[in-house]
Protein backbone atom coordinates (compact mmCIF):
# COMPACT_ATOMS: atom_id res chain seq x y z
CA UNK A 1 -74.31 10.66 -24.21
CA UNK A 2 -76.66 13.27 -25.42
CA UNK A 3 -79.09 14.76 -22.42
CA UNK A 4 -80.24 17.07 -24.55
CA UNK A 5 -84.21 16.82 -25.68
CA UNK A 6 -85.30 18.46 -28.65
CA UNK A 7 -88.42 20.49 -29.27
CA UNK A 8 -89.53 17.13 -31.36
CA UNK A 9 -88.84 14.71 -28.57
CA UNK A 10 -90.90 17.18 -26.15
CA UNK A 11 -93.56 16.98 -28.04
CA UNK A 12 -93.58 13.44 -28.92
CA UNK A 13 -92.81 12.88 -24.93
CA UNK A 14 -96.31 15.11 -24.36
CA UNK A 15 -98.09 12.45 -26.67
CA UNK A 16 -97.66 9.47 -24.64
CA UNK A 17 -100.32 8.13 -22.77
CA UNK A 18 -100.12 7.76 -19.50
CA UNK A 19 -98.60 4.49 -19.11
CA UNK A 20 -95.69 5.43 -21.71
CA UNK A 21 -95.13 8.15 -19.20
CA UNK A 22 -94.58 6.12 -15.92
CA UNK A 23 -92.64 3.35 -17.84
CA UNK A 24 -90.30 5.77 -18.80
CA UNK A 25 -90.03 7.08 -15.55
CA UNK A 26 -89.61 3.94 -13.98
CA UNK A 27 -86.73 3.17 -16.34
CA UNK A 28 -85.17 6.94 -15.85
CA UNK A 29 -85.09 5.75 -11.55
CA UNK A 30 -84.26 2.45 -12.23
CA UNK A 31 -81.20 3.36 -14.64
CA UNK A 32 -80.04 6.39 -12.31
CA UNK A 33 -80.07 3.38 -9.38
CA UNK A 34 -78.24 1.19 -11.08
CA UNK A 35 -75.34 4.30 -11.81
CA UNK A 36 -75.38 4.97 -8.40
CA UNK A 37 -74.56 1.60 -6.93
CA UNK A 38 -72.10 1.30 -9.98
CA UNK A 39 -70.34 4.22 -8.43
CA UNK A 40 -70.28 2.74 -4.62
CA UNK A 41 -73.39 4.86 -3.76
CA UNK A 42 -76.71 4.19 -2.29
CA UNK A 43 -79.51 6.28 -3.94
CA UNK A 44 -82.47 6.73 -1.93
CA UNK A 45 -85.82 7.96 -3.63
CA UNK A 46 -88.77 9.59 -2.00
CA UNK A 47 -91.71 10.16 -3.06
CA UNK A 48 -94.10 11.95 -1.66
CA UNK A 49 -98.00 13.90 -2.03
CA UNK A 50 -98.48 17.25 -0.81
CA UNK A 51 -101.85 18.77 0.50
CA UNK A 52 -103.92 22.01 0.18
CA UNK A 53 -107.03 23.45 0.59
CA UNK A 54 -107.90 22.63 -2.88
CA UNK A 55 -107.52 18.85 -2.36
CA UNK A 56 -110.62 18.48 -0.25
């Protein structure tokens, strides 16, 4: 398996709207889930929003 991107796929990837994005995100988590229960381990995911003074 190639995990390498290309400069082409980056900026094809940096096209995609906005849903394209979080599809493909949501298959990325969902496909590293699936490896880890394949390999007898529970993932956990966390997601999370951080604050400042510029968010007010």
């Amino acid at each position: 398996m190639n995990n390498q991107i290309t400069p082409a796929d980056l900026r094809e990837r940096q096209a995609w709207t906005l849903e394209q994005k979080i599809d493909h995100s949501v298959g990325v988590i969902e496909a590293f889930c699936t490896y880890c229960k394949e390999q007898g381990r529970t993932p956990f995911v966390s997601f999370c929003k951080t604050f400042s003074d510029n968010d007010y």
